[in-house]
N, C-alpha and C. Protein backbone atom coordinates (compact mmCIF):
# COMPACT_ATOMS: atom_id res chain seq x y z
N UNK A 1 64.19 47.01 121.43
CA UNK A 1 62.82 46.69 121.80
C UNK A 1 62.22 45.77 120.74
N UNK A 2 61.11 44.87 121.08
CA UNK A 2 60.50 44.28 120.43
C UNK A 2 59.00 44.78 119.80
N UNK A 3 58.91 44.51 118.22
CA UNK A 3 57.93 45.31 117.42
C UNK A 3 56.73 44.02 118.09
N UNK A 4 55.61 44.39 117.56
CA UNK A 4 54.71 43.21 117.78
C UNK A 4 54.79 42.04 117.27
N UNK A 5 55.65 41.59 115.94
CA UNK A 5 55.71 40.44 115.37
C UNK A 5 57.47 39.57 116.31
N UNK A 6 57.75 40.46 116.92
CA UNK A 6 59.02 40.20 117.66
C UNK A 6 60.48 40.69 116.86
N UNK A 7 60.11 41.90 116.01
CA UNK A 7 61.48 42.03 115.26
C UNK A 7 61.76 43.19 116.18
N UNK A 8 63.12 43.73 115.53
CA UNK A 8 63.87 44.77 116.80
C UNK A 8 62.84 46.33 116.41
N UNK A 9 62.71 46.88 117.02
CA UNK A 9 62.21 48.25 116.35
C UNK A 9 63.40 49.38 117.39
N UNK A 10 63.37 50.66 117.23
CA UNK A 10 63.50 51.68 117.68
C UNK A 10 62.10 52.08 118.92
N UNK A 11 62.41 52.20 119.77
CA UNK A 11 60.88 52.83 120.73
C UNK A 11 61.41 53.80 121.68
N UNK A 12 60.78 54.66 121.79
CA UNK A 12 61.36 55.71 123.18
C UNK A 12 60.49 55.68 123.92
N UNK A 13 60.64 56.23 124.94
CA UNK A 13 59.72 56.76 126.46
C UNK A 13 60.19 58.31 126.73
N UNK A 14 59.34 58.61 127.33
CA UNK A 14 59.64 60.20 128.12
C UNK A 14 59.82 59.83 129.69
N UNK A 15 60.40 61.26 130.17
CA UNK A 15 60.13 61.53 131.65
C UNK A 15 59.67 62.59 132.09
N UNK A 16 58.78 62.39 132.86
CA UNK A 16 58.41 64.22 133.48
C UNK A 16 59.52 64.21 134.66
N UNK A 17 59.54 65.92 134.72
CA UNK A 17 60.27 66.40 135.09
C UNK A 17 60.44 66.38 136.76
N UNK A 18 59.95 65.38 137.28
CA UNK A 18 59.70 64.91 138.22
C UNK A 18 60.65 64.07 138.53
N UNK A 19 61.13 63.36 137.93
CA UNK A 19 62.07 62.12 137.52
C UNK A 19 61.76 60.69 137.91
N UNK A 20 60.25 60.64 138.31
CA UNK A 20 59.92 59.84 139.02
C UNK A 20 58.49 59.05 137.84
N UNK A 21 57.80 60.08 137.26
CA UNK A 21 56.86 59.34 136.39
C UNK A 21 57.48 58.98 134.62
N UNK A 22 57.37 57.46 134.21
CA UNK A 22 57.28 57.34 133.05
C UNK A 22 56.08 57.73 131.98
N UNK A 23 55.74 58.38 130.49
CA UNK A 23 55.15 58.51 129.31
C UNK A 23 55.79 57.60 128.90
N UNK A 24 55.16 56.32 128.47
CA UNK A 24 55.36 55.63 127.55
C UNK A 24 53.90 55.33 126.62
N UNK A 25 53.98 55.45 124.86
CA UNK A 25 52.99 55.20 123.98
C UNK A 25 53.27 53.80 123.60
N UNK A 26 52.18 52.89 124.20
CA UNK A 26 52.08 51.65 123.58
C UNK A 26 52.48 51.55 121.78
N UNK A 27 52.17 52.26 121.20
CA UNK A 27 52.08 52.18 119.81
C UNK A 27 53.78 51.98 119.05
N UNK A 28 54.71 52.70 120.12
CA UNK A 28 56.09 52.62 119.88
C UNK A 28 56.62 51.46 119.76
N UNK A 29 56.09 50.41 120.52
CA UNK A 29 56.97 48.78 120.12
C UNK A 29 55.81 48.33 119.75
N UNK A 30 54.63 47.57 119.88
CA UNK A 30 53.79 46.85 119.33
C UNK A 30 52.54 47.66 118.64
N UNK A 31 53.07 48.65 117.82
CA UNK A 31 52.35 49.60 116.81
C UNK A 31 51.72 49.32 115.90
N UNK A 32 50.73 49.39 115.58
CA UNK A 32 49.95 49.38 114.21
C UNK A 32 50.23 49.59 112.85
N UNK A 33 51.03 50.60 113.15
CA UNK A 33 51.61 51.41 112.03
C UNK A 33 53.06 50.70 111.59
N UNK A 34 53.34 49.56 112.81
CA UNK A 34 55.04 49.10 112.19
C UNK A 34 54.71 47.60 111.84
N UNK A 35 53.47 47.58 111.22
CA UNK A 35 53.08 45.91 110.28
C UNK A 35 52.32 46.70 109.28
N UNK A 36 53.16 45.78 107.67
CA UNK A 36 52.07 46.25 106.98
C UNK A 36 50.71 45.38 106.97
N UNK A 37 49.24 46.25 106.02
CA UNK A 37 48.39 45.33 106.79
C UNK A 37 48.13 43.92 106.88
N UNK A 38 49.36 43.23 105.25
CA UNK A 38 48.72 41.28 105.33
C UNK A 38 49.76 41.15 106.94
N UNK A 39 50.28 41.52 107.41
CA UNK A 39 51.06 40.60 108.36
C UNK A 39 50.25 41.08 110.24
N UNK A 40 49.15 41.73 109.94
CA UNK A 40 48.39 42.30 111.22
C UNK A 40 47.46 40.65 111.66
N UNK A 41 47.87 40.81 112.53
CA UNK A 41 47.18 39.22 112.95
C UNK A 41 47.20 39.13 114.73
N UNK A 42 46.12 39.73 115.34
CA UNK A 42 46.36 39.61 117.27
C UNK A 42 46.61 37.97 117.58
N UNK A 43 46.77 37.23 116.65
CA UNK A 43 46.83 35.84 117.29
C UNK A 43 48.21 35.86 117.78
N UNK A 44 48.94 36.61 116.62
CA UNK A 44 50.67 36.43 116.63
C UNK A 44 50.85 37.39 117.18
N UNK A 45 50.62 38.60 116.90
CA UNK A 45 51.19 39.62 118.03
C UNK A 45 51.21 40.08 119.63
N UNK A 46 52.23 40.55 119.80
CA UNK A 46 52.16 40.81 121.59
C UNK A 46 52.71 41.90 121.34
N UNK A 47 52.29 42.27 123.08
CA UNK A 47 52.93 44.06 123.83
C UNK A 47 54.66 43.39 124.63
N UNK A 48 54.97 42.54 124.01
CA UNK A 48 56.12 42.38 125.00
C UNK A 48 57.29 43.49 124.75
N UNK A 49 57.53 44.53 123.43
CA UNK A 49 58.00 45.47 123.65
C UNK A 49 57.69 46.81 124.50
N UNK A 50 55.93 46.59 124.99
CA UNK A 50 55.54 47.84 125.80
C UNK A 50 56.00 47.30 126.97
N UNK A 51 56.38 45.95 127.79
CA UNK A 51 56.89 45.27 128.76
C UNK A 51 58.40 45.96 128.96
N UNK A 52 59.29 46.09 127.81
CA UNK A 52 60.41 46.53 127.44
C UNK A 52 60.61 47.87 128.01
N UNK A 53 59.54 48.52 127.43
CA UNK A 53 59.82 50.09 127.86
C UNK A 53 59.50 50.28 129.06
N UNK A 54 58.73 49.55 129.75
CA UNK A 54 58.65 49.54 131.68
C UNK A 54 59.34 49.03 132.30
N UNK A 55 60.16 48.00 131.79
CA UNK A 55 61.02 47.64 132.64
C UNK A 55 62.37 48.75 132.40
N UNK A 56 62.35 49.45 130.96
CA UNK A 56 63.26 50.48 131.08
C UNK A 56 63.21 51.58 132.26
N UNK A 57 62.15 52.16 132.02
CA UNK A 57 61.55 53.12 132.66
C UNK A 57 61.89 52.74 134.22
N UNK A 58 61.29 51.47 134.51
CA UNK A 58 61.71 51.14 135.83
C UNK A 58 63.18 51.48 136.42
N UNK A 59 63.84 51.04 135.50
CA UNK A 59 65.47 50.73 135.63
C UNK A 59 66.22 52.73 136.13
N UNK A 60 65.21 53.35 135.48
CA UNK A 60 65.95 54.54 135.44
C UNK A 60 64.93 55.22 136.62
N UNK A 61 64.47 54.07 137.52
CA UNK A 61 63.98 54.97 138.79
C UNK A 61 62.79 55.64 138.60
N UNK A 62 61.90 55.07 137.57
CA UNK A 62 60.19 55.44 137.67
C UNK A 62 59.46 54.62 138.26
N UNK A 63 58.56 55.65 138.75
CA UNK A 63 57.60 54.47 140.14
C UNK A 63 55.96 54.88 139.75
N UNK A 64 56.19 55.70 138.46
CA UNK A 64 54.51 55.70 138.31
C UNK A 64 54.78 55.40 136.92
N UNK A 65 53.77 54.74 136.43
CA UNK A 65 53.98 54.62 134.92
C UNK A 65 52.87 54.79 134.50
N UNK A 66 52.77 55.89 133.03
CA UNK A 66 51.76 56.42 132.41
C UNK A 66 51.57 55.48 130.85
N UNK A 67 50.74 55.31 130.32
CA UNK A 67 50.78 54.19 129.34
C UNK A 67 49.87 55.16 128.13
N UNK A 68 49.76 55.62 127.23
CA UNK A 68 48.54 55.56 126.04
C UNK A 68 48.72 54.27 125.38
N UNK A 69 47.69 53.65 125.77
CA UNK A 69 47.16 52.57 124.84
C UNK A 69 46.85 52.39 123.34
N UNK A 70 46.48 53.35 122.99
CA UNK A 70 45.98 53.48 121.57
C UNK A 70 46.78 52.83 120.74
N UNK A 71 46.83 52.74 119.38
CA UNK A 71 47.54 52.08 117.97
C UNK A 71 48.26 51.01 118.67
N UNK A 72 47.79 50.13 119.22
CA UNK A 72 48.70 48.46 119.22
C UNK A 72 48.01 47.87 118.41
N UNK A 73 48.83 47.13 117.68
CA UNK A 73 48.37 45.92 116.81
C UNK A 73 48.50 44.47 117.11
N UNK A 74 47.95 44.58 118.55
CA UNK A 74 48.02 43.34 119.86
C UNK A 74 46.52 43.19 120.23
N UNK A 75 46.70 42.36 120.99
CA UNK A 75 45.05 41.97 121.17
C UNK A 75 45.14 40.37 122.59
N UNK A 76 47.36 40.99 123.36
CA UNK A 76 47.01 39.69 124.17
C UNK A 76 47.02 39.77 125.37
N UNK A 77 45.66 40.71 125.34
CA UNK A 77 45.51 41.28 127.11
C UNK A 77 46.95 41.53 127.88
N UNK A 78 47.72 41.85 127.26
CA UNK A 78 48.79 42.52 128.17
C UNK A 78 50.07 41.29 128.65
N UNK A 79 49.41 39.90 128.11
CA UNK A 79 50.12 39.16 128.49
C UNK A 79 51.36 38.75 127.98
N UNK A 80 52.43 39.46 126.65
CA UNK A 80 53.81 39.75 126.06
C UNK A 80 54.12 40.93 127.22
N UNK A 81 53.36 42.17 127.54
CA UNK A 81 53.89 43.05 128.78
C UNK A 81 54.43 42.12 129.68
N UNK A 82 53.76 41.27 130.15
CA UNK A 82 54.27 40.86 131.44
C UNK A 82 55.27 40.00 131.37
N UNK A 83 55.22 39.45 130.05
CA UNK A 83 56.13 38.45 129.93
C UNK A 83 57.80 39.39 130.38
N UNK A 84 57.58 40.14 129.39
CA UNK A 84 58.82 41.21 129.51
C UNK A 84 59.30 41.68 130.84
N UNK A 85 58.03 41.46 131.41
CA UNK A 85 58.53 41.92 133.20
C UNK A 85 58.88 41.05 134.32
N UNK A 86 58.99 39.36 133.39
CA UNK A 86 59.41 38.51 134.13
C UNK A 86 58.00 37.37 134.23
N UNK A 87 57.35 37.65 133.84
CA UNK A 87 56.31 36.19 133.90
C UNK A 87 56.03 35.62 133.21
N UNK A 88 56.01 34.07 133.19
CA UNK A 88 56.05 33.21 132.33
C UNK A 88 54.75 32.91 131.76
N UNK A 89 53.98 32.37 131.03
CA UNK A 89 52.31 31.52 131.07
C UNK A 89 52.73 30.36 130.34
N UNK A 90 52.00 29.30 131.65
CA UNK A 90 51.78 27.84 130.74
C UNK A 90 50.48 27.32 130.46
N UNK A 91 50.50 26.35 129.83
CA UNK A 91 49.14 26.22 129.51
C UNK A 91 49.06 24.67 130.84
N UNK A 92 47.91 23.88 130.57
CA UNK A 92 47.71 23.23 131.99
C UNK A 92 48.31 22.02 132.11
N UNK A 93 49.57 21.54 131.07
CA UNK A 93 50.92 20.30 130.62
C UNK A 93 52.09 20.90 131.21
N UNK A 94 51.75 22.29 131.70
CA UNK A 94 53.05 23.42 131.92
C UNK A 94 53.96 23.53 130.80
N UNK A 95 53.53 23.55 130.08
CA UNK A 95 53.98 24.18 128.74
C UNK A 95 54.48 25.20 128.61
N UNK A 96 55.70 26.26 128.43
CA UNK A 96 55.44 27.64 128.52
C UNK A 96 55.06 28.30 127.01
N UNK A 97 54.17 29.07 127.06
CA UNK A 97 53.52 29.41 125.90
C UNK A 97 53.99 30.54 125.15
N UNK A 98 54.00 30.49 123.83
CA UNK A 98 54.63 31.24 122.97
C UNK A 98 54.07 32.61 123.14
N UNK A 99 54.50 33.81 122.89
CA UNK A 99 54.00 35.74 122.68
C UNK A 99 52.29 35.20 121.68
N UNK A 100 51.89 35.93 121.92
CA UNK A 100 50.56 36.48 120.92
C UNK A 100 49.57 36.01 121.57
N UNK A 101 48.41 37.01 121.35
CA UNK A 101 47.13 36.53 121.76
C UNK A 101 46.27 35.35 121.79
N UNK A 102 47.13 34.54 120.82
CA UNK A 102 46.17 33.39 120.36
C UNK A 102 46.60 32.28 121.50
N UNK A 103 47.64 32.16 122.36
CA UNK A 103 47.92 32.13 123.95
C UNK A 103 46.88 32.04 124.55
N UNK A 104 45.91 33.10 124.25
CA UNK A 104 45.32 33.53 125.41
C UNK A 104 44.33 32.05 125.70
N UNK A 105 43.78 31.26 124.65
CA UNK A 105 42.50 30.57 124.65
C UNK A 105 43.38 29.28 125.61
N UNK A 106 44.41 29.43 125.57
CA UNK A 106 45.26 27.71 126.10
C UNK A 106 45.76 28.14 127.67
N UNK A 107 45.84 29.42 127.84
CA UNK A 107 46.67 29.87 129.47
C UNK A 107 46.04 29.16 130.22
N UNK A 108 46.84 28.25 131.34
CA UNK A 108 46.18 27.91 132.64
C UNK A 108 46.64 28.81 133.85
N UNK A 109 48.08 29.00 133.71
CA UNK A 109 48.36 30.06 134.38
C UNK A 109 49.98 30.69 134.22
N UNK A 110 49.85 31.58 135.29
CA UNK A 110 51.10 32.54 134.90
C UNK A 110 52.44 32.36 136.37
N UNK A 111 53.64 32.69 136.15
CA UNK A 111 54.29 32.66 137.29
C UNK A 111 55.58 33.67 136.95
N UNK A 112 55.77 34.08 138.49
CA UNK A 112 56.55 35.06 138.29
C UNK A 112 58.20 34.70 138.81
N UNK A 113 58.94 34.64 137.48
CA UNK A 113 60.33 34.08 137.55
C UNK A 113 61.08 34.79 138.68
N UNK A 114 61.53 33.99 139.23
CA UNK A 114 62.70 34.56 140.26
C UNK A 114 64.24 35.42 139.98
N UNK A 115 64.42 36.10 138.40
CA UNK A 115 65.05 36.62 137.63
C UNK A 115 65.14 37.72 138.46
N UNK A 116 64.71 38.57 139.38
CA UNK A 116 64.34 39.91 139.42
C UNK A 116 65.31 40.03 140.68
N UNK A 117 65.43 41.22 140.75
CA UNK A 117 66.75 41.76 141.76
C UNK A 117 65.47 42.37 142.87
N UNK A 118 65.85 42.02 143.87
CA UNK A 118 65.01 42.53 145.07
C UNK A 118 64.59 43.96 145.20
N UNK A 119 65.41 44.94 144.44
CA UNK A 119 64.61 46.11 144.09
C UNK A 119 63.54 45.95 143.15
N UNK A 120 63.57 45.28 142.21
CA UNK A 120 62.75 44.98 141.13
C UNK A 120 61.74 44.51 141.29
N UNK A 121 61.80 43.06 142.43
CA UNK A 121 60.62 42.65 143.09
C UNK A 121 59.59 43.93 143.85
N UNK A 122 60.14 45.00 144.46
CA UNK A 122 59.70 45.61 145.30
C UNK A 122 59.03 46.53 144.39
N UNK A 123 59.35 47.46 143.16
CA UNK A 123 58.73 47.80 142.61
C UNK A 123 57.72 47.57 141.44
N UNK A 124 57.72 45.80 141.78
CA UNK A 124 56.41 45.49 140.90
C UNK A 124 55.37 45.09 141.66
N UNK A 125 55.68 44.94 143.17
CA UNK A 125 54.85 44.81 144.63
C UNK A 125 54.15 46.14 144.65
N UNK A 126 54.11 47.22 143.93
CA UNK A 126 53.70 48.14 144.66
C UNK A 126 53.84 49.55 143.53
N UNK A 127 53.47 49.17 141.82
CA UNK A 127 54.04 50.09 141.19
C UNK A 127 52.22 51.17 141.24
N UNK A 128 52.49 51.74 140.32
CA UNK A 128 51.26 53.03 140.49
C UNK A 128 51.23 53.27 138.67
N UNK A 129 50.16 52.71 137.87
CA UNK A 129 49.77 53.00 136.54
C UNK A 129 48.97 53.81 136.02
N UNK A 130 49.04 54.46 134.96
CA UNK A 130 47.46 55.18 135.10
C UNK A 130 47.30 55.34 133.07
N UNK A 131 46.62 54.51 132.61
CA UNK A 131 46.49 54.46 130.92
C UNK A 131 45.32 55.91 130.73
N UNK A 132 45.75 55.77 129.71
CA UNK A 132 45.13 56.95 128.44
C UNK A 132 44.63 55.91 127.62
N UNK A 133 43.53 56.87 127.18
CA UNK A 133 42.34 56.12 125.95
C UNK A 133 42.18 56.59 125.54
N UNK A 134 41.41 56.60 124.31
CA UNK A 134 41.24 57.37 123.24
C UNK A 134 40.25 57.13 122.40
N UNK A 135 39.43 55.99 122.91
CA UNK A 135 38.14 55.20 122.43
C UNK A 135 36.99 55.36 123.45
N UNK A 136 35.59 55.17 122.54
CA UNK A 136 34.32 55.06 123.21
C UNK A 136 33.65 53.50 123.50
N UNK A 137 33.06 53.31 124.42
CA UNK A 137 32.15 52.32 124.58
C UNK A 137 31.07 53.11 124.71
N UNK A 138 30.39 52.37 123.78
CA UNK A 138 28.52 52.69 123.98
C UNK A 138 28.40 53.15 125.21
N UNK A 139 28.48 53.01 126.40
CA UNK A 139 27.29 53.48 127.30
C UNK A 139 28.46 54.45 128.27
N UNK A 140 29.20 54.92 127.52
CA UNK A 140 30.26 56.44 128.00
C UNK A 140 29.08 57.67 127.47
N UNK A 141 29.21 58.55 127.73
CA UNK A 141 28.85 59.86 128.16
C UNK A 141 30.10 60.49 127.34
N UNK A 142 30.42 60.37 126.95
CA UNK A 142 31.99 61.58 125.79
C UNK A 142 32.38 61.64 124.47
N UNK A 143 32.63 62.30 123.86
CA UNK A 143 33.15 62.39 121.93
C UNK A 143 34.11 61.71 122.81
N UNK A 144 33.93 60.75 121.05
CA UNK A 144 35.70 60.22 120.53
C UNK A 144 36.65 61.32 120.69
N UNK A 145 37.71 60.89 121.17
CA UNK A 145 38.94 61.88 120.89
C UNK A 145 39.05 62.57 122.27
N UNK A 146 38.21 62.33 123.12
CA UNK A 146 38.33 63.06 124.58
C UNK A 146 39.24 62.02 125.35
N UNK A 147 39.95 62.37 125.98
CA UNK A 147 40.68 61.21 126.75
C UNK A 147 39.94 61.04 127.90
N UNK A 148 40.25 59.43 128.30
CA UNK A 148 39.21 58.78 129.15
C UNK A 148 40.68 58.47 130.15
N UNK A 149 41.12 58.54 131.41
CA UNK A 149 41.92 58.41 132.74
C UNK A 149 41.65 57.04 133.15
N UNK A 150 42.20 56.34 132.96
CA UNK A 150 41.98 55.15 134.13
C UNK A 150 43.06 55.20 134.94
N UNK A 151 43.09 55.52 136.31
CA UNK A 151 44.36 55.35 137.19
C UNK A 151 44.04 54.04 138.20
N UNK A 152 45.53 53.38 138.30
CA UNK A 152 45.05 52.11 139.13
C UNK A 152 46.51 51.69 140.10
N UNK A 153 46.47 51.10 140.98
CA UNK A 153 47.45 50.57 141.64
C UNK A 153 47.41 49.19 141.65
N UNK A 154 48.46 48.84 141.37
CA UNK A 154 48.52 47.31 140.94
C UNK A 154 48.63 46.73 142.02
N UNK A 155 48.28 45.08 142.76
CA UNK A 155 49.33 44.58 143.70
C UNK A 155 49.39 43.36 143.22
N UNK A 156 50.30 42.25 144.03
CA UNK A 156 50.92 40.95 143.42
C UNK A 156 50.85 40.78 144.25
């Protein structure tokens, strides 16, 4: 798997006993805790190792995927995830653009490589996510430290 600066790290995932939902902790490939702090920079870093662990997860026949967000030391809206899951971003020369957030200010747009095995297509047509939080925004109603549910169904 890939750490946030793109070096190899160690990362795991769980399964419930279902065999059908992935636990995966963002923090395991693009972690906070695996840069020391001069090299923390969201311009350079990406989630393309949390991309890694879903497309694992996928591979071993999960169709819901559970995410905690918390401790990334990313900041590129998700866009190294997707890369990992097969989509490219160019900027508007069609450029394809390098991992890290600092991407984000040049994206014109994104496309989804034809790499994918027709099961693969089918379960990114139609997967089922649901993140964990662990943070407040001002105008929430809850202590820090309460987990906040976002469940969502993706489509393409």
């Amino acid at each position: 798997m890939q750490g946030p600066l793109g070096e190899v790290v160690t990362a795991k995932w769980g399964m419930l006993g279902d065999g059908m939902t992935a636990i995966i902790e963002m923090a395991e490939a693009p972690g906070i805790t695996l840069l020391p702090s001069h090299k923390l920079n969201p311009l350079k870093t990406s989630t393309y190792g949390t991309g890694q662990l879903i497309k694992s997860a996928m591979d071993k026949g999960c169709k819901k995927i559970t995410i905690g967000i918390g401790g990334s030391a990313t900041n590129d809206g998700g866009a190294g995830m997707a890369s990992a899951l097969g989509v490219k971003f160019f900027d508007k020369n069609e450029v394809e653009l390098e991992p890290g957030g600092g991407s984000l200010a040049v994206m014109y747009q994104g496309e989804i490589v034809e790499t994918f095995t027709h099961w693969e297509r089918e379960q990114l047509k139609h997967p089922y996510s649901q993140l964990l939080f662990d943070t407040m925004n001002k105008g929430q109603k809850i202590h820090r430290g309460w987990p906040i549910v976002s469940k969502s169904t993706l489509s393409m």
